[in-house]
Protein backbone atom coordinates (compact mmCIF):
# COMPACT_ATOMS: atom_id res chain seq x y z
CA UNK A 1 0.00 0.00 0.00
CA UNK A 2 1.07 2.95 -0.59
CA UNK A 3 2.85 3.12 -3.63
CA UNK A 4 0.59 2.50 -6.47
CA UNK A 5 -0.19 5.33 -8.82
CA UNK A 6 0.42 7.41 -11.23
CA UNK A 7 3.50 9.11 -8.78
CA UNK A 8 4.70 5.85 -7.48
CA UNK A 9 7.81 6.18 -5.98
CA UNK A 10 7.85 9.39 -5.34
CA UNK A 11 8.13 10.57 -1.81
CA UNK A 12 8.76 14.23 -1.72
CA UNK A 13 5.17 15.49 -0.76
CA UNK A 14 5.27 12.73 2.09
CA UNK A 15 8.23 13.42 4.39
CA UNK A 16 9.14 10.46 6.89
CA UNK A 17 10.28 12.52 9.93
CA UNK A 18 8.51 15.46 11.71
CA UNK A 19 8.51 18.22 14.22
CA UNK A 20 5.82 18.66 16.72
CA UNK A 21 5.39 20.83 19.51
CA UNK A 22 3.69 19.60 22.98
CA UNK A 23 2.31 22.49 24.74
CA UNK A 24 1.61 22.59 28.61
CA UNK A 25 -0.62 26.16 28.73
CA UNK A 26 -2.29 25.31 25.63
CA UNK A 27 -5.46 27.56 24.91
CA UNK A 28 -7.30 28.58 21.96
CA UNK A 29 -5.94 32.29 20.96
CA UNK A 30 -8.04 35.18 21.52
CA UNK A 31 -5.95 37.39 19.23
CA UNK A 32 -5.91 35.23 16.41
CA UNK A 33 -9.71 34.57 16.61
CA UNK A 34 -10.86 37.88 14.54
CA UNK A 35 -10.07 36.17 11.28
CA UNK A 36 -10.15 32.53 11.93
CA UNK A 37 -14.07 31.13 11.77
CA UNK A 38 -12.30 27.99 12.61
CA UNK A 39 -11.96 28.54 16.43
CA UNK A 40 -14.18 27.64 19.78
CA UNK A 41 -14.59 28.41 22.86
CA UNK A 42 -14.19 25.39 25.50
CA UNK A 43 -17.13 26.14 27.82
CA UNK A 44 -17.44 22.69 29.61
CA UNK A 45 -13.88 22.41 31.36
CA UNK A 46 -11.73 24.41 33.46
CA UNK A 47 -8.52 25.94 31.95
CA UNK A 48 -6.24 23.51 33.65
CA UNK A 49 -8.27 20.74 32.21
CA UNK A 50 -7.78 21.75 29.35
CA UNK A 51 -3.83 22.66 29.22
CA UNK A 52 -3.86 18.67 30.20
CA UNK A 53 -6.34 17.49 27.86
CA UNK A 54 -4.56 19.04 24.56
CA UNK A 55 -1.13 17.94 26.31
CA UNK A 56 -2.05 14.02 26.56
CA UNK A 57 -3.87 14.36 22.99
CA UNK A 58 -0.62 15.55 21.18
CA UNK A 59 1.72 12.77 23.32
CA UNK A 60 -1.02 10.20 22.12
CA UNK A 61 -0.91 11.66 18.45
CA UNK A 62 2.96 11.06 18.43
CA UNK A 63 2.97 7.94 19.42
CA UNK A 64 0.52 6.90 17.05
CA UNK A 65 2.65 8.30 14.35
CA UNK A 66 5.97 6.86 15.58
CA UNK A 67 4.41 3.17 16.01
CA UNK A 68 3.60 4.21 12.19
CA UNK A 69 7.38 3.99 11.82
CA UNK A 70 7.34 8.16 11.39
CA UNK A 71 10.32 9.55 12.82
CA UNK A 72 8.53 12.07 16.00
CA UNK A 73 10.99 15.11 17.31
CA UNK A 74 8.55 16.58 20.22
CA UNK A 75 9.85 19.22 21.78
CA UNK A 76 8.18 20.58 24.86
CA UNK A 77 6.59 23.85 24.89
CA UNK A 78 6.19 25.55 28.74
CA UNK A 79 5.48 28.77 27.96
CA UNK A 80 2.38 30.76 28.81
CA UNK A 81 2.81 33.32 26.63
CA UNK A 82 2.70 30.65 23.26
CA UNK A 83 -1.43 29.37 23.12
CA UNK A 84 -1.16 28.25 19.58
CA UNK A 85 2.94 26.52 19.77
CA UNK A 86 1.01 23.46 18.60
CA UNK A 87 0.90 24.25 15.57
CA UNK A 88 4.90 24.73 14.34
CA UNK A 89 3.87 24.79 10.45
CA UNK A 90 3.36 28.29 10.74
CA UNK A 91 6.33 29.42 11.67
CA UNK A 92 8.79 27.25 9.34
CA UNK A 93 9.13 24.77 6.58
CA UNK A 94 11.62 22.64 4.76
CA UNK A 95 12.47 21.53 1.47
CA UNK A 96 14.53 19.01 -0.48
CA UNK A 97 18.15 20.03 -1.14
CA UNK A 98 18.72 21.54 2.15
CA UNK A 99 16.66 24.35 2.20
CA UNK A 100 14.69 26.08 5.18
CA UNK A 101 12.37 28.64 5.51
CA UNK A 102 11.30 30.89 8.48
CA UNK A 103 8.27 33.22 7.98
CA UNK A 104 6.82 36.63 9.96
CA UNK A 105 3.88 35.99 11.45
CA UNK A 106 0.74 38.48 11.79
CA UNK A 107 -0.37 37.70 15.44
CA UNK A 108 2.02 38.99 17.68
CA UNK A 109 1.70 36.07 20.44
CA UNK A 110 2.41 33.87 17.57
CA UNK A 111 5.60 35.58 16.63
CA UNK A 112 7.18 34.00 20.12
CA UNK A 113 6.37 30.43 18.73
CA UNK A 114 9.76 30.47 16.68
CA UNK A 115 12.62 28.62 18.67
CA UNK A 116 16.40 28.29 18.40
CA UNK A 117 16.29 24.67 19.41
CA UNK A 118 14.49 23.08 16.62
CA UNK A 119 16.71 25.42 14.38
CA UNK A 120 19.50 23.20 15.91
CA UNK A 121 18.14 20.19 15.70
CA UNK A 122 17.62 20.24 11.91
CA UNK A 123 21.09 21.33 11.16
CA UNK A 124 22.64 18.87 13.60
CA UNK A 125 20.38 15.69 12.32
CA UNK A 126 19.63 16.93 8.93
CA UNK A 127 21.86 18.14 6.10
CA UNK A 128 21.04 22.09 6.13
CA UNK A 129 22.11 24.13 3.43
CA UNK A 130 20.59 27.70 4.08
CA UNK A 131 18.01 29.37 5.76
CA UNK A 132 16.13 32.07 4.77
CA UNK A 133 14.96 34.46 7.10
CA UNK A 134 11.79 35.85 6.11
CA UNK A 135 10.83 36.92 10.00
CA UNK A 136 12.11 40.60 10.18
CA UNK A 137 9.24 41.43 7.60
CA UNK A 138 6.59 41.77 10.70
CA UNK A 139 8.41 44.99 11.04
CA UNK A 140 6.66 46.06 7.16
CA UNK A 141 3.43 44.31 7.84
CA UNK A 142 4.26 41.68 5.55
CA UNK A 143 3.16 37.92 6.72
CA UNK A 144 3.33 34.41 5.06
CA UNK A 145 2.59 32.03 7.95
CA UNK A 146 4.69 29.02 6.34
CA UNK A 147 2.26 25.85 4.85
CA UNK A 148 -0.90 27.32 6.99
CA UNK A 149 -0.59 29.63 4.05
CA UNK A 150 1.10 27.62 1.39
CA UNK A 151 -0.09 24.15 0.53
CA UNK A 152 2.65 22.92 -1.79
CA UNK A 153 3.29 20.48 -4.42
CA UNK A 154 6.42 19.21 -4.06
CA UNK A 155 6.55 17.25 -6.99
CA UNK A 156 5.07 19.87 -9.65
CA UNK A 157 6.87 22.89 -7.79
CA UNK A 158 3.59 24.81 -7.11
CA UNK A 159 2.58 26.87 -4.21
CA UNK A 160 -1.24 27.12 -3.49
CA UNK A 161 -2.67 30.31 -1.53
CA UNK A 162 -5.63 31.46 -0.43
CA UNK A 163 -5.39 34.76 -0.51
CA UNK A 164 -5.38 36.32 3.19
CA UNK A 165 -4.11 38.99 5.51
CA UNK A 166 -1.69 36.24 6.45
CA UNK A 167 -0.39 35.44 2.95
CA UNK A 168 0.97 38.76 1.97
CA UNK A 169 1.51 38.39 -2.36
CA UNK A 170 4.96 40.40 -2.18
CA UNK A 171 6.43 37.79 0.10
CA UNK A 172 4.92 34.94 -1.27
CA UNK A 173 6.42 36.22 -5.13
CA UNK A 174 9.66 36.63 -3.10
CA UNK A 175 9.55 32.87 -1.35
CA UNK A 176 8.30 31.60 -4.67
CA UNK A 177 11.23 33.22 -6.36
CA UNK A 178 14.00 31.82 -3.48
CA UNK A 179 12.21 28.15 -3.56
CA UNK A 180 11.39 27.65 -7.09
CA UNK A 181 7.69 27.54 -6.72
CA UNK A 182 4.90 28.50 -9.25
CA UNK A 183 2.38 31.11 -7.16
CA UNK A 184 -1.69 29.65 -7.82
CA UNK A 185 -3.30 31.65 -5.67
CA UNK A 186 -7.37 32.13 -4.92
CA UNK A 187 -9.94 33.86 -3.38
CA UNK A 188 -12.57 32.61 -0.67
CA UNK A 189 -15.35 33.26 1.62
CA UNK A 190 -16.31 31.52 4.77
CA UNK A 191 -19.82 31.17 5.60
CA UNK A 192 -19.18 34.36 7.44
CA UNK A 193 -18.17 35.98 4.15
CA UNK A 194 -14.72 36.36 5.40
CA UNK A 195 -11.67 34.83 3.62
CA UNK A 196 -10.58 31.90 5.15
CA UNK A 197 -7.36 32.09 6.96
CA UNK A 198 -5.21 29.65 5.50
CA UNK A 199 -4.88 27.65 2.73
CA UNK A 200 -4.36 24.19 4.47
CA UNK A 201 -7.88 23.86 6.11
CA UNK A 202 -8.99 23.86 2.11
CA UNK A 203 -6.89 21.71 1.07
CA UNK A 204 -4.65 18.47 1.14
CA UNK A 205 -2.16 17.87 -1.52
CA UNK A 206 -0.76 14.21 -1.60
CA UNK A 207 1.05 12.16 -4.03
CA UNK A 208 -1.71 10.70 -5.79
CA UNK A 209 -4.68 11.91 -4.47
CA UNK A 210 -5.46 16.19 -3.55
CA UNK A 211 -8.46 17.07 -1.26
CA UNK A 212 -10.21 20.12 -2.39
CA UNK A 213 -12.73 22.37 -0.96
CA UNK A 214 -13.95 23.98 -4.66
CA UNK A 215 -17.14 25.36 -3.20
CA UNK A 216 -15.19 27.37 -1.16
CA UNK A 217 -13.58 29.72 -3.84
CA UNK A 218 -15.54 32.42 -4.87
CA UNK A 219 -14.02 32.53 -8.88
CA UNK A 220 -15.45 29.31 -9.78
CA UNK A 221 -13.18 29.85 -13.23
CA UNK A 222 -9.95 29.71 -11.03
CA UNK A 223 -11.63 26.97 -9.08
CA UNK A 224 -11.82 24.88 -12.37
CA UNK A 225 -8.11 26.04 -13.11
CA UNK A 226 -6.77 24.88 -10.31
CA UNK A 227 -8.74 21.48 -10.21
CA UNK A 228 -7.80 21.24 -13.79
CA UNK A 229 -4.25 21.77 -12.61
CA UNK A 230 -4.35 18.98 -10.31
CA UNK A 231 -5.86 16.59 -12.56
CA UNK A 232 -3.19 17.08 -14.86
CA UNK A 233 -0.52 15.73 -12.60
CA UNK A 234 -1.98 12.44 -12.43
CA UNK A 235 -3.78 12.70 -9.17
CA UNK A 236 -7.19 12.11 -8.51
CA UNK A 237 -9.29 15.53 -7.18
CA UNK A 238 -11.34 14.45 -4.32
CA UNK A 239 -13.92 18.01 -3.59
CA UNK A 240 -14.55 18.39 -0.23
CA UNK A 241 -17.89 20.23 1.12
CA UNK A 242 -17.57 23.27 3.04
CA UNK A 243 -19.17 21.56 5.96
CA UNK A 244 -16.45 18.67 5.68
CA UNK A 245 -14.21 21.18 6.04
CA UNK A 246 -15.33 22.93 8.59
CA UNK A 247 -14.46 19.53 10.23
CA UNK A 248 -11.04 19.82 9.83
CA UNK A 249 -10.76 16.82 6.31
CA UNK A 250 -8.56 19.39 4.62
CA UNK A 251 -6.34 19.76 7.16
CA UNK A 252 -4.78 16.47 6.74
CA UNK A 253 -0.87 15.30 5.84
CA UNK A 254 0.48 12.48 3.83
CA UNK A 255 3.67 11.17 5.46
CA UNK A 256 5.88 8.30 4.50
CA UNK A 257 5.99 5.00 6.78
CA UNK A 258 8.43 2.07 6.41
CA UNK A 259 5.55 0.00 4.97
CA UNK A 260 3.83 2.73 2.84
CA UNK A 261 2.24 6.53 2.80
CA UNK A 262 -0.28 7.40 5.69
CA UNK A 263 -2.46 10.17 5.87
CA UNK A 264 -2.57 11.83 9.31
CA UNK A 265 -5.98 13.59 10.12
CA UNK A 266 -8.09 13.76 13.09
CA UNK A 267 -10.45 11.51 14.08
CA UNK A 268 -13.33 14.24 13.42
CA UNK A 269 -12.26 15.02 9.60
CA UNK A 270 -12.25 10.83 9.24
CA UNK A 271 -15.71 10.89 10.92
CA UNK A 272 -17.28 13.36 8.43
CA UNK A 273 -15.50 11.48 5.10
CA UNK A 274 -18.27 9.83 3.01
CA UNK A 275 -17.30 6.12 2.73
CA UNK A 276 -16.97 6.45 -1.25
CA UNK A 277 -13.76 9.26 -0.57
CA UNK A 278 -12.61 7.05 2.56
CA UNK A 279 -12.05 4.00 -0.33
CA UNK A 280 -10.45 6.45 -2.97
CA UNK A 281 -7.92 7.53 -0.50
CA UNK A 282 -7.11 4.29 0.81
CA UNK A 283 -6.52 3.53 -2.50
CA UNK A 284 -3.01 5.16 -1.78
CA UNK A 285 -2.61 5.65 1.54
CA UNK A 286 -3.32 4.13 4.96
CA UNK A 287 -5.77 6.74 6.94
CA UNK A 288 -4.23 7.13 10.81
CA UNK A 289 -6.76 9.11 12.37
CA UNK A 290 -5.69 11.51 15.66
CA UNK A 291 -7.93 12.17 18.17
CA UNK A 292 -7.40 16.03 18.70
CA UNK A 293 -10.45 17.55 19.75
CA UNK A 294 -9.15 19.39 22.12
CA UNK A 295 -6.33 21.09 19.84
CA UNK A 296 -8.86 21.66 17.35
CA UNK A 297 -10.68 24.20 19.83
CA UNK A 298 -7.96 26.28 18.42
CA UNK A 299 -9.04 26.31 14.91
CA UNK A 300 -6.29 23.74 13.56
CA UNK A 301 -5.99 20.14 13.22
CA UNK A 302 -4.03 17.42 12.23
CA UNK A 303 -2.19 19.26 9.13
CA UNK A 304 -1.25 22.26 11.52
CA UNK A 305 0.41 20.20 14.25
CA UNK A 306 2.89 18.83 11.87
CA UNK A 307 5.67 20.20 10.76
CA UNK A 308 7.07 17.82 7.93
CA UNK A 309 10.70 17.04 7.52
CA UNK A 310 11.95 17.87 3.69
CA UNK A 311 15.71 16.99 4.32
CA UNK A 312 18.21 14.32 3.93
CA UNK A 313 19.13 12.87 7.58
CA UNK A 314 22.99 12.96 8.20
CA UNK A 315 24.53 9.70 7.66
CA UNK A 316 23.00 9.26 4.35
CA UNK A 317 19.45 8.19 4.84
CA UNK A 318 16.47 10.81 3.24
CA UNK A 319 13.84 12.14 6.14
């Protein structure tokens, strides 16, 4: 499993290793909240019930990904002033041939999120070539919040966006331009009429298979060029509806297992999959589901918590 396909054998949209964050004063964000439909309010436990709930659920999601065979580096996160460090995608990506990317972000609390450490721990297990600093563009209002805003194919070299006060279009020309990725970008509107705040709750991109929420995008010509564009590299276009969304089944990550891709999502985006997309996608992949309410409280999910690996581990071996 896992390899059939038009792609087969390709593995650069599913890495095998990734960063996740464990926070211990986890809370959904009130600053962030403004523009992100996405987030609740916890009303039946106490904030230290809570903190513990979201800390056992992303210990039990690592471990579930690790007996997977992914390679899990958790780092700890015991800060109080850092409500969304769950979700390290925001704040920097990797790519094949050494490459790293760290992005400004447009909440301030969010900004804090970035850490040294896991800096460290790519260049000392992973063969680094560069990184590019994008972060000291907060100070112009300029924000791409790494692949919350960009979903990317790895394999065509394209960078999907919905357009959004945290996917700025200088700085994504600019990271496009330094990475080598084609810009698609799109408009949307929430139920709320608002755009929606990143690209990866509309979207999944895997090797073989990309999960699409069409209905979504409010130019339904660009929604047909982009699902056109998809279909064109060999992968089957599964649309999502705006109320699957809504539970999270774009917000979803292909990794790569000893034994075969996975797809990581949360056990509520599994629950709200119609049994005919469930057997299409398992067509490719084996579907791990996460059990993450408590995380998703904070308008992300499965896709968010991950940060995936894009390097070549020292000694030889490819993450």
């Amino acid at each position: 499993m896992g390899l059939a396909g038009p792609a087969a054998g390709r593995s650069l949209q599913a890495p095998r290793a990734v960063v996740m964050v464990r926070p211990h004063h986890f809370t959904p964000n009130t600053e962030t909240a403004a523009d992100n439909s996405f987030q609740s309010v916890a009303t039946d436990v106490d904030r230290e019930a809570l903190r513990a709930r979201a800390t056992e659920e992303v210990t039990a999601a690592a471990h579930t990904l690790e007996a997977h065979g992914i390679r899990v580096h958790l780092f700890d996160d015991f800060s109080e002033d850092t409500p969304d460090s769950v979700f390290p995608n925001n704040w920097f990506s990797t790519h094949p041939g050494g490459h790293v990317a760290v992005y400004p972000m447009f909440a301030t609390s969010r900004r804090r999120e970035r850490r040294t450490d896991v800096l460290e721990l790519l260049k000392t297990s992973y063969r680094v070539q560069d990184i590019i600093d994008y972060s000291g563009l907060e100070q112009d209002a300029l924000y791409l919040e790494g692949t919350g805003a960009l979903v990317l194919d790895h394999i065509e070299r394209v960078a999907y966006v919905a357009r959004s006060n945290r996917a700025d279009p200088v700085l994504l020309e600019r990271f496009c331009t330094n990475f080598n990725y084609e810009p698609m970008v799109f408009d949307t509107a929430g139920p709320d009429g608002r755009p929606i705040y990143h690209t990866n709750v509309v979207m999944t991109i895997g090797t073989d298979f990309a999960l699409v929420c069409f209905a979504i995008m409010t130019n339904p010509a660009r929604a047909a060029e982009i699902r056109e564009r998809l279909e064109q590299t060999g992968r089957t276009v599964i649309a999502l509806s705006l109320e699957q969304i809504e539970q999270f089944a774009g917000n979803t990550i292909e990794l790569s297992s000893p034994t075969g891709r996975i797809l990581a999502l949360s056990a509520t985006a599994l629950a709200s999959l119609a049994p005919q997309q469930i057997e299409i996608i398992g067509e490719s992949v084996k579907l791990v589901p996460l059990a993450v309410p408590t995380i998703e409280l904070a308008g992300g999910s499965v896709r968010c918590m991950i940060a995936g690996i894009h390097l070549s581990a020292r000694g030889g071996a490819v993450a």
